[in-house]
C-alpha atoms as a PDB file:
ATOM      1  CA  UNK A   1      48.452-131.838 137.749  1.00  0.00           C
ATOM      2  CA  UNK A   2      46.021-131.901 135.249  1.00  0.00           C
ATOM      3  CA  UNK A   3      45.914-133.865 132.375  1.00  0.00           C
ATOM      4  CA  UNK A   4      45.336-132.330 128.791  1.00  0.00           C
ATOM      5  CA  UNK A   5      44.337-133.835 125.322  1.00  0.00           C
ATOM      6  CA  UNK A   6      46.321-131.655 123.813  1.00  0.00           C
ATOM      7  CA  UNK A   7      49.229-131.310 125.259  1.00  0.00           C
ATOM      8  CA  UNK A   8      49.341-135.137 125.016  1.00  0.00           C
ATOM      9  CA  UNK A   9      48.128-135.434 121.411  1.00  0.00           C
ATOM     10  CA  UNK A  10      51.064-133.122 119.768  1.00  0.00           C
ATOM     11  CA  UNK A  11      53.401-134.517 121.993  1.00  0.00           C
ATOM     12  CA  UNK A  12      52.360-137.815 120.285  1.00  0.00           C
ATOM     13  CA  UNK A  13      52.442-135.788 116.986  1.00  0.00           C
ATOM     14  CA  UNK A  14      56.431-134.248 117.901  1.00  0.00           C
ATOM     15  CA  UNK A  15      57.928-136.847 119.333  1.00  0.00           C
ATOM     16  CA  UNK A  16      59.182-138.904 116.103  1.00  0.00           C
ATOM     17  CA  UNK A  17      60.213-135.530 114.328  1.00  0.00           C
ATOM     18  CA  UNK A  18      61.741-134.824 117.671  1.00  0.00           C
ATOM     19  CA  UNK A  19      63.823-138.053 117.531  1.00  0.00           C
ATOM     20  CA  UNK A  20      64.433-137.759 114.263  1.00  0.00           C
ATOM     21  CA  UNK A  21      66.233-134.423 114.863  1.00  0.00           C
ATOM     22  CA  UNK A  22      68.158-136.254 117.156  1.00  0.00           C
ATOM     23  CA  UNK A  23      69.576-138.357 114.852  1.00  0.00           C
ATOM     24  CA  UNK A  24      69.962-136.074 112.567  1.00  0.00           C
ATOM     25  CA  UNK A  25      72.530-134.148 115.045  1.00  0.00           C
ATOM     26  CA  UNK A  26      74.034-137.371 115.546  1.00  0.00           C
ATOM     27  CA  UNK A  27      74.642-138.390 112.190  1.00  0.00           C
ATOM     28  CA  UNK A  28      76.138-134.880 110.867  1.00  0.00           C
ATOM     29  CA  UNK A  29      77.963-133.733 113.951  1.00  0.00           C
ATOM     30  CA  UNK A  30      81.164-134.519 111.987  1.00  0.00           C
ATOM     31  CA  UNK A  31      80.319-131.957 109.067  1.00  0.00           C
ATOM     32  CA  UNK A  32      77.850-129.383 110.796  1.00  0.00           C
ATOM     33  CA  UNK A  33      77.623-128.064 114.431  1.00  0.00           C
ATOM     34  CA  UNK A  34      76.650-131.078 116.385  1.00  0.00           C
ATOM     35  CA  UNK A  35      77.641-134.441 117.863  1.00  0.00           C
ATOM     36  CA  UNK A  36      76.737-137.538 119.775  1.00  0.00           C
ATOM     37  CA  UNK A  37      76.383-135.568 122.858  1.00  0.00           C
ATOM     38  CA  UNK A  38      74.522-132.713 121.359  1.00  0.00           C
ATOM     39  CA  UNK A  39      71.960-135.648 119.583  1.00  0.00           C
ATOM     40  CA  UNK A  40      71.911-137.418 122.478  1.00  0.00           C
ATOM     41  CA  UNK A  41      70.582-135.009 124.826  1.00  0.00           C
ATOM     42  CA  UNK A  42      67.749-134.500 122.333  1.00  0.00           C
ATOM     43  CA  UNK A  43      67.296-138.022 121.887  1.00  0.00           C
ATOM     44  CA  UNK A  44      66.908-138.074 125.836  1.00  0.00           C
ATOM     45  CA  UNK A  45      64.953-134.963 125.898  1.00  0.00           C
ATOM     46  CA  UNK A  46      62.537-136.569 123.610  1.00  0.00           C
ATOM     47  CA  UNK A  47      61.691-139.255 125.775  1.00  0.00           C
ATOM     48  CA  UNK A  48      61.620-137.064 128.913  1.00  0.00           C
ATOM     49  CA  UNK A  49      59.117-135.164 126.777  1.00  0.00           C
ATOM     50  CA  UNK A  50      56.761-138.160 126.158  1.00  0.00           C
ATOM     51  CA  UNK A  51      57.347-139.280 129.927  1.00  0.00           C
ATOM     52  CA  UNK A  52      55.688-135.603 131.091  1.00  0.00           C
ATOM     53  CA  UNK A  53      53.288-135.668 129.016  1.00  0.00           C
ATOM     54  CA  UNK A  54      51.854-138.955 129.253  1.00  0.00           C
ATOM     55  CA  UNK A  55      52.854-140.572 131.915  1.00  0.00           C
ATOM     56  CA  UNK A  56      55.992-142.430 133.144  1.00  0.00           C
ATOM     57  CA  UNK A  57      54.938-145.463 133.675  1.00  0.00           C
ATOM     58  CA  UNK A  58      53.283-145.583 130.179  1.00  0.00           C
ATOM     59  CA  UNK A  59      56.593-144.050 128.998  1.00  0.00           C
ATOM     60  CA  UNK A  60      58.793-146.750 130.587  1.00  0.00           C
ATOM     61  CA  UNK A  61      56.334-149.681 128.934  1.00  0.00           C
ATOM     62  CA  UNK A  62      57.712-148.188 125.683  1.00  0.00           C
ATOM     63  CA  UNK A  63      61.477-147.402 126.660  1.00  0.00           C
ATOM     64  CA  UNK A  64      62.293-149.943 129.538  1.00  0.00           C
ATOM     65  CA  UNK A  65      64.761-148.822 132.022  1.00  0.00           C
ATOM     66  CA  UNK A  66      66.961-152.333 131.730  1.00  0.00           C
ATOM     67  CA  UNK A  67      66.692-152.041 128.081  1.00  0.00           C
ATOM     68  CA  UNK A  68      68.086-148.279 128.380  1.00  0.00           C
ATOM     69  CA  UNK A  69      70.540-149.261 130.649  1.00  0.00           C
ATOM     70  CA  UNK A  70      71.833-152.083 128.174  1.00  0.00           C
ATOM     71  CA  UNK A  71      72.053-149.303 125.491  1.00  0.00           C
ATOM     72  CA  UNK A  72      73.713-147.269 127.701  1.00  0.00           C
ATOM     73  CA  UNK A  73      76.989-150.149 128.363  1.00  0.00           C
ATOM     74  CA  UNK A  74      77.044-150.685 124.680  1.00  0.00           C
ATOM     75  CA  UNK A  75      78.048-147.112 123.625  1.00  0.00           C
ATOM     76  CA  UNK A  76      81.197-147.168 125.879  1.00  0.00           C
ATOM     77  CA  UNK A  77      81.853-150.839 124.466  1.00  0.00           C
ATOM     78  CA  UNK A  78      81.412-149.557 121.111  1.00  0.00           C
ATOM     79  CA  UNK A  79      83.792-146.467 121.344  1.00  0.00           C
ATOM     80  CA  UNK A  80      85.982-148.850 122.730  1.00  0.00           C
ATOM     81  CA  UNK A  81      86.086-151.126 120.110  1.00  0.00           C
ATOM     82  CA  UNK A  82      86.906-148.379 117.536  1.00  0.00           C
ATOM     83  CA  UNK A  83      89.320-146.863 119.299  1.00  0.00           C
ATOM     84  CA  UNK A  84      91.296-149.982 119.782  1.00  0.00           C
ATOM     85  CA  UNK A  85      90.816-150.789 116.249  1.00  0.00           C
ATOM     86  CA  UNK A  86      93.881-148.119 116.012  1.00  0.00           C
ATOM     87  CA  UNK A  87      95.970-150.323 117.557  1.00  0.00           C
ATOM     88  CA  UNK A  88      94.801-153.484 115.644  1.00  0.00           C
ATOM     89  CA  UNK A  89      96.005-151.522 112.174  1.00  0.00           C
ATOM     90  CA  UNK A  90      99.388-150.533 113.980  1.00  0.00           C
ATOM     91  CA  UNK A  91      99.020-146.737 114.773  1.00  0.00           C
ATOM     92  CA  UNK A  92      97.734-145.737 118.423  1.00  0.00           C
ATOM     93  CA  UNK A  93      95.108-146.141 120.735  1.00  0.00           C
ATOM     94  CA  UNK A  94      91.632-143.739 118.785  1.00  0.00           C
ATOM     95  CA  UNK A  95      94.059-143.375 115.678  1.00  0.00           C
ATOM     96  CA  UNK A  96      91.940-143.150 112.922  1.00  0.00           C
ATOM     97  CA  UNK A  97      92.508-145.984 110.418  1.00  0.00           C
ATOM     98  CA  UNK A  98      89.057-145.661 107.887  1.00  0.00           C
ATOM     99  CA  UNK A  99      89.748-143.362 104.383  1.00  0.00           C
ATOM    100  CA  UNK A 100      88.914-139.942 104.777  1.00  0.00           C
ATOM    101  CA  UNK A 101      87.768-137.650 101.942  1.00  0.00           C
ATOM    102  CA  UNK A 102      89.249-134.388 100.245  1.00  0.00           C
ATOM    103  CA  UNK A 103      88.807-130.712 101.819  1.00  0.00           C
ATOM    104  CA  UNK A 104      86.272-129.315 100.047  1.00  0.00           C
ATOM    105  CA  UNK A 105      84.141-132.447  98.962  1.00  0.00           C
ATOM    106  CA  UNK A 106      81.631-134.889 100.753  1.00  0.00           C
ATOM    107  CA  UNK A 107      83.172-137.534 101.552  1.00  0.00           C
ATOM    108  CA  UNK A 108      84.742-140.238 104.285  1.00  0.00           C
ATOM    109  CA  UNK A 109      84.967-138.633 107.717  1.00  0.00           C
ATOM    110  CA  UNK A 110      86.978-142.049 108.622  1.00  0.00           C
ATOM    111  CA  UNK A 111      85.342-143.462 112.494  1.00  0.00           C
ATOM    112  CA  UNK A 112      84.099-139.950 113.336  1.00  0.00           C
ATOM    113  CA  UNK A 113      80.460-141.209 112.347  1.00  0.00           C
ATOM    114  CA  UNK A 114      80.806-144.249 114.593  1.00  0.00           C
ATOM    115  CA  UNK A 115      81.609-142.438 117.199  1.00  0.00           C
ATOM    116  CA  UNK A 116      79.569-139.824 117.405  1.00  0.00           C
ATOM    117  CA  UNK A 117      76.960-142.689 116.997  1.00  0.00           C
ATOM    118  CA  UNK A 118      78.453-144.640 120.063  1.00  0.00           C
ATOM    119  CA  UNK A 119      78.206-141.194 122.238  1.00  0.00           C
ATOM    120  CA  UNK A 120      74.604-140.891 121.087  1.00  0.00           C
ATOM    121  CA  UNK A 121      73.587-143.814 121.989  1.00  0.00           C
ATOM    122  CA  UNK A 122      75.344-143.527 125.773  1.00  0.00           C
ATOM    123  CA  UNK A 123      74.162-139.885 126.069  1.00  0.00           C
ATOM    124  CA  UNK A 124      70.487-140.395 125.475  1.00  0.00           C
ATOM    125  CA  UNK A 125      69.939-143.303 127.531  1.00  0.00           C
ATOM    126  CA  UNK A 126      71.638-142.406 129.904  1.00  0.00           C
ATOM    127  CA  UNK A 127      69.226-138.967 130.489  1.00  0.00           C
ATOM    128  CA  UNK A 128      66.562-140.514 130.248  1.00  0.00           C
ATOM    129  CA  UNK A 129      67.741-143.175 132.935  1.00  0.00           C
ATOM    130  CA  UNK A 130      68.958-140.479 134.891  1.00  0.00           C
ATOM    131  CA  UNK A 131      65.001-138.740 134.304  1.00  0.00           C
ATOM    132  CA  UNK A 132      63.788-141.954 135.001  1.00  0.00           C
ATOM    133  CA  UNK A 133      65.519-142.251 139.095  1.00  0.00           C
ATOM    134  CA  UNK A 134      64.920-138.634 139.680  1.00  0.00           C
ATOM    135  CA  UNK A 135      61.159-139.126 139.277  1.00  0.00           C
ATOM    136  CA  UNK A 136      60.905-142.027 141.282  1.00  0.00           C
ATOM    137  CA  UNK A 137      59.703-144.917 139.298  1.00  0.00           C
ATOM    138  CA  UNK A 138      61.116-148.341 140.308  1.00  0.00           C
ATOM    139  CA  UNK A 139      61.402-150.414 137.586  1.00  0.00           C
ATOM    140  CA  UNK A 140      63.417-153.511 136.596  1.00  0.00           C
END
């Protein structure tokens, strides 16, 4: 394939604003369409983007696969956490135990955040790990 400046050079440009939409999903899933999957996958997508367009290997210096894969055990870990933190304040297992706000207002949305956060995290490493086999690059 055949390389081109440009192509690489607003892919450079996007991919911040691309991540940054990602988080953005992520962090207002629990008030507007959205989510830690939804945020994830564009999280992921972002760095699939970057790998296409310049290279995996130069792509993997940046986002390491054992780094991604370390992200990718701590969003189970953290979901788990939370979710036990029900149990810790008495109710049951995901129970939701932080103050939530009023209908109507901005306000607490109790663990919803965290989670969503926890799933994001999960979700995009793990596409981009998943990119990362399926293209063949062996890395530690």
């Amino acid at each position: 394939m055949q390389e081109s400046t440009i192509i690489r050079t607003m892919t450079r440009k996007l991919f911040p604003f691309i991540l940054l939409f990602g988080l953005y999903v992520v962090a207002y899933g629990h008030l507007s369409p959205g989510g830690g999957f939804q945020g994830g996958v564009v999280i992921g997508s972002a760095i699939i983007l970057l790998s296409l367009s310049q290279g995996i290997s130069k792509t993997e210096e940046r986002f390491k696969k054992n780094i991604l894969g370390l992200m990718e055990s701590i969003g189970p870990l953290v979901f788990m956490i939370i979710g036990l933190g029900g149990i810790l304040f008495g109710y049951h297992f995901l129970k939701d135990f932080l103050p939530q706000g009023e209908g109507g207002r901005f306000g607490g949305s109790g663990f919803i955040l965290f989670l969503n956060l926890a799933i994001g995290l999960k979700v995009g490493a793990a596409i981009s790990i998943i990119f990362y086999s399926l293209a063949g690059e062996e890395g530690d």
